[in-house]
PDB file of N, CA and C in Angstrom:
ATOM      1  N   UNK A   1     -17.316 -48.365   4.202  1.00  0.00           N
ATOM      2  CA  UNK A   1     -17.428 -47.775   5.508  1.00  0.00           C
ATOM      3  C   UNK A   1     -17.191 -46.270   5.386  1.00  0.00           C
ATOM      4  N   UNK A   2     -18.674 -45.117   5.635  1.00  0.00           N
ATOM      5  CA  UNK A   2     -18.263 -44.234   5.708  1.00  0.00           C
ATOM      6  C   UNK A   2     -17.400 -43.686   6.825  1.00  0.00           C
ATOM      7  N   UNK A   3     -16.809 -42.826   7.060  1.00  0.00           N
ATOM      8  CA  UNK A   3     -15.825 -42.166   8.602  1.00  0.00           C
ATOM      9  C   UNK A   3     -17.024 -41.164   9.019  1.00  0.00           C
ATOM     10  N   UNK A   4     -17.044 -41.241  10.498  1.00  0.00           N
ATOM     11  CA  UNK A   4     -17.671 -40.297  11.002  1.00  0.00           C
ATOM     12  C   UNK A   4     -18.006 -38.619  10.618  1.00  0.00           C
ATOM     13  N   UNK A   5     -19.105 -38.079  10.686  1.00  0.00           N
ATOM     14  CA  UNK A   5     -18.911 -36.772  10.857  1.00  0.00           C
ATOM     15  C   UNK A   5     -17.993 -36.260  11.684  1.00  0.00           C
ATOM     16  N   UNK A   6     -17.570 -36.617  12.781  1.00  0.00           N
ATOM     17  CA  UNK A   6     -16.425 -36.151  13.817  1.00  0.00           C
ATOM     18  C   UNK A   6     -15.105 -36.091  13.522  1.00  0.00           C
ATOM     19  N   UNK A   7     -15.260 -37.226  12.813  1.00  0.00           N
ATOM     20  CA  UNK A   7     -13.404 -37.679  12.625  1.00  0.00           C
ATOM     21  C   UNK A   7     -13.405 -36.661  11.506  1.00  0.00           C
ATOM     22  N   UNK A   8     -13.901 -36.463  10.342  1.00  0.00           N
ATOM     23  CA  UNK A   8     -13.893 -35.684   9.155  1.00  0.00           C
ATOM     24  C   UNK A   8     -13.838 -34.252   9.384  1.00  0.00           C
ATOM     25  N   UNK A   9     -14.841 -33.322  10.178  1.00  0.00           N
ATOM     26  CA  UNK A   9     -14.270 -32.184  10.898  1.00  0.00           C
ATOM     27  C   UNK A   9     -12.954 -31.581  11.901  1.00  0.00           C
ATOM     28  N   UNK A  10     -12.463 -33.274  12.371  1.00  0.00           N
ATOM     29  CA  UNK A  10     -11.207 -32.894  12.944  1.00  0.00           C
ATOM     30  C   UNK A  10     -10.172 -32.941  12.033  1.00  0.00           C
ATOM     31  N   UNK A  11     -10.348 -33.698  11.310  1.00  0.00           N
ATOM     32  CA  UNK A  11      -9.561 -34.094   9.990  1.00  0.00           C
ATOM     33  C   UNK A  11      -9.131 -32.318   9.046  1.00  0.00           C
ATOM     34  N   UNK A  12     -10.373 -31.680   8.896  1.00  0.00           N
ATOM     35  CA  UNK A  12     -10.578 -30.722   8.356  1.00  0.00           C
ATOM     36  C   UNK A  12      -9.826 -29.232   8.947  1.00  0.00           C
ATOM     37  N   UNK A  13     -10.111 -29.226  10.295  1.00  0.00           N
ATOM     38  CA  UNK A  13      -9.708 -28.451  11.091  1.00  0.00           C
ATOM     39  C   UNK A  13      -8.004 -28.286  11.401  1.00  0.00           C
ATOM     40  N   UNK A  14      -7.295 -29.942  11.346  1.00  0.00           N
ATOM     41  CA  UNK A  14      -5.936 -29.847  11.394  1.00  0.00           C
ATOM     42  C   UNK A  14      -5.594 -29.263  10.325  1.00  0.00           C
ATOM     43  N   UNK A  15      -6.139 -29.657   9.394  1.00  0.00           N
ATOM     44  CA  UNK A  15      -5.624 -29.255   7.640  1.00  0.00           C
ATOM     45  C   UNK A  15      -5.257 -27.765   7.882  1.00  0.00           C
ATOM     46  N   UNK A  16      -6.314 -27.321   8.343  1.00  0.00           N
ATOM     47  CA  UNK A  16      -6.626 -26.143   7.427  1.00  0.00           C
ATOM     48  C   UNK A  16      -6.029 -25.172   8.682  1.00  0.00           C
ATOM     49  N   UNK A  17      -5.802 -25.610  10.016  1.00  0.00           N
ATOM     50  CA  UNK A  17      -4.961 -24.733  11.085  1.00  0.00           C
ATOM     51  C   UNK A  17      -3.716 -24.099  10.465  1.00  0.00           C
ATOM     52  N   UNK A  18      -3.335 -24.522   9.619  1.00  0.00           N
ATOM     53  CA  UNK A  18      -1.718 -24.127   9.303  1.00  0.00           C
ATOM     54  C   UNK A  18      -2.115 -22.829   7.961  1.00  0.00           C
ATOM     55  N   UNK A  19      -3.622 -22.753   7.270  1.00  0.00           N
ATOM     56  CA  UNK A  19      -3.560 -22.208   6.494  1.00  0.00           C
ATOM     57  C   UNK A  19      -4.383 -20.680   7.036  1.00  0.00           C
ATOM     58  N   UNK A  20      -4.397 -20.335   8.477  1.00  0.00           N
ATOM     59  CA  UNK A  20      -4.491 -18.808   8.719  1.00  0.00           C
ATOM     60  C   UNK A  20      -3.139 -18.265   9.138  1.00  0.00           C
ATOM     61  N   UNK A  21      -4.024 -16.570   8.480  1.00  0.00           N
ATOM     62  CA  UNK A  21      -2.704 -15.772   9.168  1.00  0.00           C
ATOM     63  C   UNK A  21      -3.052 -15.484  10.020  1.00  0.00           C
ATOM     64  N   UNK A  22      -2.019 -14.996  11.538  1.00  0.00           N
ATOM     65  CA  UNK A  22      -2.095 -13.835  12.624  1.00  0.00           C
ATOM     66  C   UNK A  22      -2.640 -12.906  11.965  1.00  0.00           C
ATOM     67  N   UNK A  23      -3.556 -12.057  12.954  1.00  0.00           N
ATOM     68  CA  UNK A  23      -3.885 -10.806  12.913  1.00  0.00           C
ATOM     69  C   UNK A  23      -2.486 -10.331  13.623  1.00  0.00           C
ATOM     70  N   UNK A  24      -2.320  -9.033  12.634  1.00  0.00           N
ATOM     71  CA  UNK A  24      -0.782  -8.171  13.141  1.00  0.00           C
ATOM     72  C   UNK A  24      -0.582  -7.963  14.621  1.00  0.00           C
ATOM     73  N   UNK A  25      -0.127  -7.827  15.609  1.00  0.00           N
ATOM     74  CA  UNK A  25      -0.110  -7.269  16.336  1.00  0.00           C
ATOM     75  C   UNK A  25      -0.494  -5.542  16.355  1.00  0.00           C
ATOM     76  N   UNK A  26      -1.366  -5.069  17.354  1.00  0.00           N
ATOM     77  CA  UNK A  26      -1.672  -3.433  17.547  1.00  0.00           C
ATOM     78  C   UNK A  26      -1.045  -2.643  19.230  1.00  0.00           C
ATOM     79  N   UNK A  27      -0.580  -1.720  19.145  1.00  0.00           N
ATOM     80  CA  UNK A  27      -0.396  -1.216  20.393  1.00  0.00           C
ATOM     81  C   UNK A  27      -1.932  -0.991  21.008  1.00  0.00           C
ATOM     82  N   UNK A  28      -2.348  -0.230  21.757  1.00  0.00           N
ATOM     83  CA  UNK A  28      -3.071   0.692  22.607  1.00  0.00           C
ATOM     84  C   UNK A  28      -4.186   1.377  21.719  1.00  0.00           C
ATOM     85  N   UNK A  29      -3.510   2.176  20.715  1.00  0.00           N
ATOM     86  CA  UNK A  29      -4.387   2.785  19.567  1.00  0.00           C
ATOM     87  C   UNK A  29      -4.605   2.165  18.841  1.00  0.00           C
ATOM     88  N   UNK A  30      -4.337   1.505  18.246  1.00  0.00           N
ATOM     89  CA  UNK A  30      -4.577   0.005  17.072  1.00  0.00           C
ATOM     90  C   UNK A  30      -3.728   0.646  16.058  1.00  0.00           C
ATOM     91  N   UNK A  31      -2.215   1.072  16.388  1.00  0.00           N
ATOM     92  CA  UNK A  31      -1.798   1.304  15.662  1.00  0.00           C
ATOM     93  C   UNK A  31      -0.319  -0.040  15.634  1.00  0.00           C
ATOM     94  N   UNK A  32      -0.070  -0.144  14.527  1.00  0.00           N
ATOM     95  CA  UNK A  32       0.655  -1.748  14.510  1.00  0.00           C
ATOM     96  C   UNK A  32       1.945  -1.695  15.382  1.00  0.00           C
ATOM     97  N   UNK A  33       2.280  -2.630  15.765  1.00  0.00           N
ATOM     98  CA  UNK A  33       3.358  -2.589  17.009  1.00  0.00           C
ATOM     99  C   UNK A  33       4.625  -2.819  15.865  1.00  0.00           C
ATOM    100  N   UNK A  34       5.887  -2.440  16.210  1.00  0.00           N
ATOM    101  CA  UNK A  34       6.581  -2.282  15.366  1.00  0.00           C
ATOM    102  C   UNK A  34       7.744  -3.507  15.530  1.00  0.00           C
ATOM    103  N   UNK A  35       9.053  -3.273  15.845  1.00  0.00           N
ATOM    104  CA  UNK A  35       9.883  -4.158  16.051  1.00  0.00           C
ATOM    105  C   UNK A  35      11.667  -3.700  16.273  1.00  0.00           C
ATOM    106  N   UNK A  36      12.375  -3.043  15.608  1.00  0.00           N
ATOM    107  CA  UNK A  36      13.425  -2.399  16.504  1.00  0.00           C
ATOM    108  C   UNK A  36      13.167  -0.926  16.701  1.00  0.00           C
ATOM    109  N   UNK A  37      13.636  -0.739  18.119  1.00  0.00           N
ATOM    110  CA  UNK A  37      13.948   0.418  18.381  1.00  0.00           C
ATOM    111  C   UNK A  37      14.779   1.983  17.355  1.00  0.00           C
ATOM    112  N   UNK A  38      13.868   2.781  17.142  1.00  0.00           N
ATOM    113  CA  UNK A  38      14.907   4.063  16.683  1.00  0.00           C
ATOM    114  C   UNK A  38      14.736   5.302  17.659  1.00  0.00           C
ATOM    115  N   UNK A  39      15.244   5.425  18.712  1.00  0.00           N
ATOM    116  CA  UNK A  39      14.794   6.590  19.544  1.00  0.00           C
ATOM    117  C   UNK A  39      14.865   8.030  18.679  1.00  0.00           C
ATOM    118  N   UNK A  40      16.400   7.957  17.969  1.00  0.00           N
ATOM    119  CA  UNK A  40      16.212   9.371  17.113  1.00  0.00           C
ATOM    120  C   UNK A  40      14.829   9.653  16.436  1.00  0.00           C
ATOM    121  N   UNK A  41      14.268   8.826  15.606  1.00  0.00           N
ATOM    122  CA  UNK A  41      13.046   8.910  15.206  1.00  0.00           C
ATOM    123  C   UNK A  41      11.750   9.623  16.273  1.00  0.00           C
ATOM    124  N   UNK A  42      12.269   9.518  17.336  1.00  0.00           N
ATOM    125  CA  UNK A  42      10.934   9.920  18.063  1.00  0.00           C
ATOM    126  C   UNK A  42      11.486  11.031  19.303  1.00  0.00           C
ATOM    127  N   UNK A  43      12.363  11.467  18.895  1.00  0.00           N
ATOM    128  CA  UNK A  43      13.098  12.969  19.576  1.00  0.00           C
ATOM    129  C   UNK A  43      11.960  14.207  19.653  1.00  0.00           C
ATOM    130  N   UNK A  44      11.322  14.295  18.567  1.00  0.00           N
ATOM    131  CA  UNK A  44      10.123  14.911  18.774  1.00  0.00           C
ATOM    132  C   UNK A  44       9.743  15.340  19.991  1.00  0.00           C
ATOM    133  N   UNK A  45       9.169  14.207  19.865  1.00  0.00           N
ATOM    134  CA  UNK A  45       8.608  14.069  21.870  1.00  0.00           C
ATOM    135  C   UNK A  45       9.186  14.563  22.765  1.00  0.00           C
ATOM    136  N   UNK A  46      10.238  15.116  22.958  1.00  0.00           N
ATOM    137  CA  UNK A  46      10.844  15.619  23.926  1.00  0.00           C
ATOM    138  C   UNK A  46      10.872  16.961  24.290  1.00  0.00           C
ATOM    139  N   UNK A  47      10.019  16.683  25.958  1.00  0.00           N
ATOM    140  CA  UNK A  47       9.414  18.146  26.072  1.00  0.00           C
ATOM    141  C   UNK A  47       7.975  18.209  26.354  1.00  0.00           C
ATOM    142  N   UNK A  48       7.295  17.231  25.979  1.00  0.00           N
ATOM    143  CA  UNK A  48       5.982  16.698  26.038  1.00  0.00           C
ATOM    144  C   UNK A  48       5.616  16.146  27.145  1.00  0.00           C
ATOM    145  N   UNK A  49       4.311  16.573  27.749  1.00  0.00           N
ATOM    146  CA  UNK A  49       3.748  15.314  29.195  1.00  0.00           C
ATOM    147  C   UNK A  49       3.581  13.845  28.321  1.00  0.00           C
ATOM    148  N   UNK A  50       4.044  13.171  29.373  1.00  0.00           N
ATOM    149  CA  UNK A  50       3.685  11.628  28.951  1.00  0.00           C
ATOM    150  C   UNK A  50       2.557  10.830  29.597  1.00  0.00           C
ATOM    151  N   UNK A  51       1.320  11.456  28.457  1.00  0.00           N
ATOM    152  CA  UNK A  51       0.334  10.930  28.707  1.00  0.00           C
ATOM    153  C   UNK A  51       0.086   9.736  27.584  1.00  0.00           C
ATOM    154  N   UNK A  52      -0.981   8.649  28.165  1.00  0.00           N
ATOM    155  CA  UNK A  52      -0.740   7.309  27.329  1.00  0.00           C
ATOM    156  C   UNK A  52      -0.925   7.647  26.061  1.00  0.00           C
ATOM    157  N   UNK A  53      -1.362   8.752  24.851  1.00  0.00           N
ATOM    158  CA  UNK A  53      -1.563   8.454  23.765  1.00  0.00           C
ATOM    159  C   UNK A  53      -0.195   9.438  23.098  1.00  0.00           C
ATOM    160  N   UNK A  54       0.768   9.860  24.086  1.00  0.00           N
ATOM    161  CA  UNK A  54       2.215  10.729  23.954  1.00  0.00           C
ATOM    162  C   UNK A  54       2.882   9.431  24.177  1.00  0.00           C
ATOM    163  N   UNK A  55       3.089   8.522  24.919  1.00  0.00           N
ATOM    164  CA  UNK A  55       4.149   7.599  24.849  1.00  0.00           C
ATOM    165  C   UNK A  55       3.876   6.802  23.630  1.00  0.00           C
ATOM    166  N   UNK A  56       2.188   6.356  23.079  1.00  0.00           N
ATOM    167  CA  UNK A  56       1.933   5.381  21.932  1.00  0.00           C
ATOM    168  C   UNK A  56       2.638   6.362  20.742  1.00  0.00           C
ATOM    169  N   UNK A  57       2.132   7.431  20.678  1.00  0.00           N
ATOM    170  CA  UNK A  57       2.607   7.754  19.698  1.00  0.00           C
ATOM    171  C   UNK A  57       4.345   7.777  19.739  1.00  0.00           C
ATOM    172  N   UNK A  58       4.922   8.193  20.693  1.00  0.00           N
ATOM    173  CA  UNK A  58       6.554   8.112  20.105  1.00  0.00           C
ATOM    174  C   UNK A  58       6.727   6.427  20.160  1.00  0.00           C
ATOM    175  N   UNK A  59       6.303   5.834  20.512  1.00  0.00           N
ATOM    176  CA  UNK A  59       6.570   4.216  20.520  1.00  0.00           C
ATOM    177  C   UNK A  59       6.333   3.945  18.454  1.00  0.00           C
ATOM    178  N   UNK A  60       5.269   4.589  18.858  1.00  0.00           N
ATOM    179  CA  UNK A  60       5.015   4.373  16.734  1.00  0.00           C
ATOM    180  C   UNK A  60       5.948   4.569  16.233  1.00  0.00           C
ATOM    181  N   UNK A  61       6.097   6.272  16.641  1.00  0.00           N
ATOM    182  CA  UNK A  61       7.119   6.813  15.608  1.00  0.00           C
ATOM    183  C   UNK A  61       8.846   6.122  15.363  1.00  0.00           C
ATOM    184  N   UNK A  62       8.892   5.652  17.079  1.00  0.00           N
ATOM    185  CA  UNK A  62      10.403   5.021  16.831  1.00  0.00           C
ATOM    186  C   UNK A  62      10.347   4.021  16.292  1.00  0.00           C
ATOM    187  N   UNK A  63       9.251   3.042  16.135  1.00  0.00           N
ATOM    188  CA  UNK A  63       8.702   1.843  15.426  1.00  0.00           C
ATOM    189  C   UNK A  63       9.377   0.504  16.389  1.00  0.00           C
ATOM    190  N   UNK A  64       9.277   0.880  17.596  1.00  0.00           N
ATOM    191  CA  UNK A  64       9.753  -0.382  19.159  1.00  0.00           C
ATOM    192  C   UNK A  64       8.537  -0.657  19.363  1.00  0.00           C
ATOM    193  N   UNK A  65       8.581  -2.192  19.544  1.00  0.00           N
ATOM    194  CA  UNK A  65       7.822  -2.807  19.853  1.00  0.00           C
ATOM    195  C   UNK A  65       6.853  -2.653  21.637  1.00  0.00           C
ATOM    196  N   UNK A  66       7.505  -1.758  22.013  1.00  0.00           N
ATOM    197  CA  UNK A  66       7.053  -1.442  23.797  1.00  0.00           C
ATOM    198  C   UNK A  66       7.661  -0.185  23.990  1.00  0.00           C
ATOM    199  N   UNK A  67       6.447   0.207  24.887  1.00  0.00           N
ATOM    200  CA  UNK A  67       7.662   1.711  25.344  1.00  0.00           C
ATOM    201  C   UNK A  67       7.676   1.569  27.149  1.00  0.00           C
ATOM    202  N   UNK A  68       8.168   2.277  27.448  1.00  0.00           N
ATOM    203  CA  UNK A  68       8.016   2.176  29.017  1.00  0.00           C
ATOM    204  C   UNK A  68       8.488   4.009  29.602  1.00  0.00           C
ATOM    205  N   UNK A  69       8.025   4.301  30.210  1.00  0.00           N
ATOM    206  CA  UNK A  69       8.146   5.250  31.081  1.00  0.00           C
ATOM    207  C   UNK A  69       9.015   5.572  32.172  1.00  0.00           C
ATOM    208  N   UNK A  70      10.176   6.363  32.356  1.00  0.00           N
ATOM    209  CA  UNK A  70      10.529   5.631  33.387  1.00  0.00           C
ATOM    210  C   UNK A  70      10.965   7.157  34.222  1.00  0.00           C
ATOM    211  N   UNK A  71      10.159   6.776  35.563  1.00  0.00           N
ATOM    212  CA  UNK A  71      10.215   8.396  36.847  1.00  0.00           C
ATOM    213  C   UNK A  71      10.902   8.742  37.182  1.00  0.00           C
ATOM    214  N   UNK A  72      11.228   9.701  37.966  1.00  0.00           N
ATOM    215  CA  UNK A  72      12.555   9.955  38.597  1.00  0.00           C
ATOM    216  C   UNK A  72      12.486   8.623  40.278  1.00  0.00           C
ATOM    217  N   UNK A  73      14.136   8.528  39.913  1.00  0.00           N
ATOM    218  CA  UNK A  73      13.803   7.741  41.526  1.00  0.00           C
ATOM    219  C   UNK A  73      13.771   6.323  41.335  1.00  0.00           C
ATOM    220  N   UNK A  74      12.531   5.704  39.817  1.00  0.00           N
ATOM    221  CA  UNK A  74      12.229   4.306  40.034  1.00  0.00           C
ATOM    222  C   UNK A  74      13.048   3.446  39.796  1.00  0.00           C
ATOM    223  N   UNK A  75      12.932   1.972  40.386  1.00  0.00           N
ATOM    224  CA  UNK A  75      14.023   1.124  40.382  1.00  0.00           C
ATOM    225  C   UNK A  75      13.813   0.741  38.359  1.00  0.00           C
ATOM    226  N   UNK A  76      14.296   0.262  37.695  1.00  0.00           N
ATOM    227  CA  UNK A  76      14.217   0.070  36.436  1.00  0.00           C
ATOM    228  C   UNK A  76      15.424  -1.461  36.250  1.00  0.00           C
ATOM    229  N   UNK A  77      14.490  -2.230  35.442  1.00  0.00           N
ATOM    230  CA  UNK A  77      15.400  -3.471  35.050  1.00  0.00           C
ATOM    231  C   UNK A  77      16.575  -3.150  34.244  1.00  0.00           C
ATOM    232  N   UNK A  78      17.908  -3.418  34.258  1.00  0.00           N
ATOM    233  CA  UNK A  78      19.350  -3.058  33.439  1.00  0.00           C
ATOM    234  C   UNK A  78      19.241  -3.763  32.069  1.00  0.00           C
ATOM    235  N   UNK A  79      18.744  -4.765  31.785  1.00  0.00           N
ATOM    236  CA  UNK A  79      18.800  -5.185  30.541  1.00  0.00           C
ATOM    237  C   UNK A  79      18.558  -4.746  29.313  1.00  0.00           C
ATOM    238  N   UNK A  80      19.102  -5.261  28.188  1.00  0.00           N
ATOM    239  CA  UNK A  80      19.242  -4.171  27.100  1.00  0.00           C
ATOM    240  C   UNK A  80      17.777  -5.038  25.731  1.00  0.00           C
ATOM    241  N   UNK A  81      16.823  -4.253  25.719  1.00  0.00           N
ATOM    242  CA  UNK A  81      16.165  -4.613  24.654  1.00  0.00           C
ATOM    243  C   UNK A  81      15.491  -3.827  23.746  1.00  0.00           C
ATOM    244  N   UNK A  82      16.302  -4.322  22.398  1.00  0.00           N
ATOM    245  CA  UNK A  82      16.415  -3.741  21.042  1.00  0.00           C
ATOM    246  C   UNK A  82      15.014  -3.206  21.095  1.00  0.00           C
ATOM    247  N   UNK A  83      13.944  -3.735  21.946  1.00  0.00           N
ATOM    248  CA  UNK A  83      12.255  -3.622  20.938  1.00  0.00           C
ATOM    249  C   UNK A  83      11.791  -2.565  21.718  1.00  0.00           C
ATOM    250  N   UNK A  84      12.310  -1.657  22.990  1.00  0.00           N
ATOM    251  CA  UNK A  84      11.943  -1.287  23.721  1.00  0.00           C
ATOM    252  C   UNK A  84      12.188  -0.111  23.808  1.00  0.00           C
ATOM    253  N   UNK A  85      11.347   1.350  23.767  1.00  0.00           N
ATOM    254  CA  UNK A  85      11.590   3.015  24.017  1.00  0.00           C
ATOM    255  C   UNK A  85      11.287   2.921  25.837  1.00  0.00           C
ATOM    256  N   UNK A  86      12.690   3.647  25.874  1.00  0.00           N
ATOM    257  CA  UNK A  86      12.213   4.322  27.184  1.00  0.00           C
ATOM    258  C   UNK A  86      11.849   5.972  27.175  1.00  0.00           C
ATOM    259  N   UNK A  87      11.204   6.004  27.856  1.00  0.00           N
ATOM    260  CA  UNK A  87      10.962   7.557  27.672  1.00  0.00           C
ATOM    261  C   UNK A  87      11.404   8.051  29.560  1.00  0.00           C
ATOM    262  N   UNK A  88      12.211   8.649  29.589  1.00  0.00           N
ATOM    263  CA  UNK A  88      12.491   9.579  30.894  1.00  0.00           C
ATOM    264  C   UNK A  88      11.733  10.849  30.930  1.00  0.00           C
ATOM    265  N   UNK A  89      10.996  10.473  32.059  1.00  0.00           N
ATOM    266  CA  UNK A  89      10.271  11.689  32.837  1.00  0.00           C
ATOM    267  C   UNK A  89      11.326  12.689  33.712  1.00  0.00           C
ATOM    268  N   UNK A  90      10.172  13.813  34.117  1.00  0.00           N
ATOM    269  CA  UNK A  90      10.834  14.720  35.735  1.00  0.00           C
ATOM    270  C   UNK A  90       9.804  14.345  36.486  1.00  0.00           C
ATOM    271  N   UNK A  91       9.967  14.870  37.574  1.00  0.00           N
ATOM    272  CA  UNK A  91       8.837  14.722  38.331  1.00  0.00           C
ATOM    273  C   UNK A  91       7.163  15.174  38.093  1.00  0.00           C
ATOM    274  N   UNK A  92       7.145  16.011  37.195  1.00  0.00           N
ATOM    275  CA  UNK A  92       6.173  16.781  36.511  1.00  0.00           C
ATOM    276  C   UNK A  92       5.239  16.071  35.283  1.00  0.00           C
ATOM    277  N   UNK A  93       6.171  14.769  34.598  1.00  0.00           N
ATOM    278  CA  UNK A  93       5.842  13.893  34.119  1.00  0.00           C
ATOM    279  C   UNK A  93       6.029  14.074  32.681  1.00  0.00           C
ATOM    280  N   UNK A  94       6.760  15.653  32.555  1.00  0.00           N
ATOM    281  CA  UNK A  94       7.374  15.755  30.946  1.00  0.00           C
ATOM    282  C   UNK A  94       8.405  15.124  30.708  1.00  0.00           C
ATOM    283  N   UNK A  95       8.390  14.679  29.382  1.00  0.00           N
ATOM    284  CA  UNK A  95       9.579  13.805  28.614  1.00  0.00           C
ATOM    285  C   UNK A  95      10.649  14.218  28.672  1.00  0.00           C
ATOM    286  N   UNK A  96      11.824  13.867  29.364  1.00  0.00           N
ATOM    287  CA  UNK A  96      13.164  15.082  29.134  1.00  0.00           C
ATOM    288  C   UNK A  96      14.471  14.265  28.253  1.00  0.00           C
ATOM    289  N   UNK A  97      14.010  12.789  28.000  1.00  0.00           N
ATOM    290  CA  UNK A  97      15.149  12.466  27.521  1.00  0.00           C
ATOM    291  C   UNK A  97      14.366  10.967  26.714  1.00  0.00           C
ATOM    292  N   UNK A  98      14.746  10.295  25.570  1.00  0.00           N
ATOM    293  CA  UNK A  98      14.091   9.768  25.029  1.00  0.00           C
ATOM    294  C   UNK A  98      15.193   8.419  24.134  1.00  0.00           C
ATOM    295  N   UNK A  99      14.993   6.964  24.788  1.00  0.00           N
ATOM    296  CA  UNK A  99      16.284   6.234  24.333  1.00  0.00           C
ATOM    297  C   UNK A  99      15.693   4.818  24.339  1.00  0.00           C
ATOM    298  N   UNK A 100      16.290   3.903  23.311  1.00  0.00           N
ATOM    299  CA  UNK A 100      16.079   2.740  23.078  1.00  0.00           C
ATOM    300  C   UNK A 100      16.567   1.495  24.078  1.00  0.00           C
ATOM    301  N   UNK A 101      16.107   0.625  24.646  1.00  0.00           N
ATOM    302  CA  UNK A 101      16.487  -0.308  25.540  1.00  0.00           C
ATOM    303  C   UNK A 101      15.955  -1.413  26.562  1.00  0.00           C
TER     304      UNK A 101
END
């Protein structure tokens, strides 16, 4: 008794699911998303408008997995995460202060 063409491609397909890799994760630029926070690393930036390819890049440079922006005024979540740059604006939208969280 041969087994189906069906059963044999599913057969094939479980096998072999476990034998790819992820493609890396990329930010915005396709530049690779990183994983803890170093704000010193990306002090640079400070002083700079935070336009989207000014926040990717200090997000690179600190090597955090997310960056976020944050205005004068806005409400902002308190929680603390290692993967995360904040970048503090003025109202003008330059970088004035630059920290992991």
């Amino acid at each position: 008794m041969r087994p189906s063409p069906l059963l044999v491609a599913l057969v094939t397909a479980v096998l072999t699911a476990g034998c790819t890799t992820p493609a890396p994760a990329t930010g915005p630029t396709g530049a690779p998303r990183g994983d803890l926070c170093n704000a010193q690393a990306a002090q640079s930036f400070v002083g700079q408008t935070s336009t989207a390819q000014v926040v990717e890049a200090a997000r690179v440079q600190s090597g955090a997995l997310m960056a976020r922006t944050l205005r004068p005024g806005q409400m902002v979540t308190k929680e603390y995460n290692a993967q995360r740059l904040n970048l503090e604006v003025d109202a003008n939208g330059r970088i004035v202060a630059i920290r992991c969280g």
